[in-house]
Protein backbone atom coordinates (compact mmCIF):
# COMPACT_ATOMS: atom_id res chain seq x y z
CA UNK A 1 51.55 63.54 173.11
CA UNK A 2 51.82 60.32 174.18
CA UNK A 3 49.40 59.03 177.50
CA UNK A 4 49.76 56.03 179.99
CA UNK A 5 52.08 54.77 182.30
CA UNK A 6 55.68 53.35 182.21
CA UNK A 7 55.65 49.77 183.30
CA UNK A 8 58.88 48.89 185.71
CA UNK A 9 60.22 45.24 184.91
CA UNK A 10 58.60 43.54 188.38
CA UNK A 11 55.52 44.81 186.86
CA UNK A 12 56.01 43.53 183.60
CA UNK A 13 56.99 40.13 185.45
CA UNK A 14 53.76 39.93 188.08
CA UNK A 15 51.44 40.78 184.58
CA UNK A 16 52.92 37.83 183.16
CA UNK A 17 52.14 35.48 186.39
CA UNK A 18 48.70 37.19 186.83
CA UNK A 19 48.05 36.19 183.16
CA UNK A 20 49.86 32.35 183.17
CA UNK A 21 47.38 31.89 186.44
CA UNK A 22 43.72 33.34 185.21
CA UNK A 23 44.73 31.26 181.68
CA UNK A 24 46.95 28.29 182.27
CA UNK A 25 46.03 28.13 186.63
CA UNK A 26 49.93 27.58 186.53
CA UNK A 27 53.42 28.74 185.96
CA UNK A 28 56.68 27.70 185.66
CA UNK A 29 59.46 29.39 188.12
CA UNK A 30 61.76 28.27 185.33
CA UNK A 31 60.74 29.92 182.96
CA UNK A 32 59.74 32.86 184.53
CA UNK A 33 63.73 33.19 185.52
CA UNK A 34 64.60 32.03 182.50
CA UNK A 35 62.37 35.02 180.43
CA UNK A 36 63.16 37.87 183.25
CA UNK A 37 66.16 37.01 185.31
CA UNK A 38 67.01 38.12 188.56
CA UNK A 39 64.00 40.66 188.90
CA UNK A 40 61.95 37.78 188.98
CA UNK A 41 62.97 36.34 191.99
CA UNK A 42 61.01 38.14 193.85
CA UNK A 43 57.68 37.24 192.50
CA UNK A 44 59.25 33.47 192.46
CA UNK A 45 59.21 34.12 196.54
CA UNK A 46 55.84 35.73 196.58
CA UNK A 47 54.55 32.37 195.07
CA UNK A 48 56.60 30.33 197.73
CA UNK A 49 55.20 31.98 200.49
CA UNK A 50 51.51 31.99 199.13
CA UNK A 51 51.84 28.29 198.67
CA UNK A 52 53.56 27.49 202.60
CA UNK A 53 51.14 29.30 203.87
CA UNK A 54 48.23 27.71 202.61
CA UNK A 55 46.48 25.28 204.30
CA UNK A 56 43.32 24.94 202.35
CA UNK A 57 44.76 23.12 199.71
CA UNK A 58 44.22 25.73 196.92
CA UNK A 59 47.33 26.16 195.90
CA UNK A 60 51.05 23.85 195.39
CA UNK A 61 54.15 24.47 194.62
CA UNK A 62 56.47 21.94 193.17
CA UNK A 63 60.45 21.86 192.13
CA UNK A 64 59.64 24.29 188.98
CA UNK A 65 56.39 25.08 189.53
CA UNK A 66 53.09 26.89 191.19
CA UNK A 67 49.89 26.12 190.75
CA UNK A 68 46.05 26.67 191.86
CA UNK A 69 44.61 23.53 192.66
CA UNK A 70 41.07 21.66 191.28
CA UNK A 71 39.60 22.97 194.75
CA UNK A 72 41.19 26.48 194.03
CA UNK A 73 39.50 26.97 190.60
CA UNK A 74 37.04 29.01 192.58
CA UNK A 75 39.29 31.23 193.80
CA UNK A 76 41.64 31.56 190.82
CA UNK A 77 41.06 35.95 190.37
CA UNK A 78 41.77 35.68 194.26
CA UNK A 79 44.66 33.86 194.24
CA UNK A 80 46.33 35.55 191.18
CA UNK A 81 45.61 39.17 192.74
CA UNK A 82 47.99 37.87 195.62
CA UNK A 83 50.72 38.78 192.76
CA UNK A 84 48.83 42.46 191.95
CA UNK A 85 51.41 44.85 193.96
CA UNK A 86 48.82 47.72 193.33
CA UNK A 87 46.18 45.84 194.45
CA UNK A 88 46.17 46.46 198.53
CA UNK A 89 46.72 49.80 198.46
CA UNK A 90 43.89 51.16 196.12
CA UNK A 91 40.40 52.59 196.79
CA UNK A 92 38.87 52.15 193.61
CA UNK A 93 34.98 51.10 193.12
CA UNK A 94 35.17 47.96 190.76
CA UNK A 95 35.02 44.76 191.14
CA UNK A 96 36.92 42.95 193.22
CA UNK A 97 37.19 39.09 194.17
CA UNK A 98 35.35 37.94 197.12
């Protein structure tokens, strides 16, 4: 008997940005398309849209690239949660960035 959960590819590609942001505080749309194709496009526009509509400075986007900023360090579990699509709609008890 096998036990867990079948992973689609968008989730496969928003573990892979979650884990380039909490380790490297960057990513590289390039090679995010590059390594996942067209499904990724859609997490490439999630990042877009984080970073226009940021005004604190805690994020930036460049030609190839996203980012959290030295002033978004703080903030980093926060900011790659934004890319978490089960995130928002759970309940659970644990913790959870401020």
């Amino acid at each position: 008997m096998t036990k867990g959960l079948a992973l689609s590819q968008e989730d496969v590609v928003r573990g892979h940005v979650i884990e380039r942001l909490m380790c490297d505080l960057t990513f590289k749309r390039s090679d995010v398309a590059r390594r996942f194709g067209p499904v990724a496009q859609a997490v490439i526009a999630d990042a877009a849209l984080l970073a226009q509509a940021d005004s604190d400075g805690l994020v930036r986007a460049s030609d190839d690239g996203f980012a959290i900023t030295e002033r978004g360090r703080p903030f980093a579990r926060a900011i790659a949660a934004h890319f978490d699509a089960y995130l928002a709609g759970t309940q659970a008890r644990h913790s959870s960035a401020v």
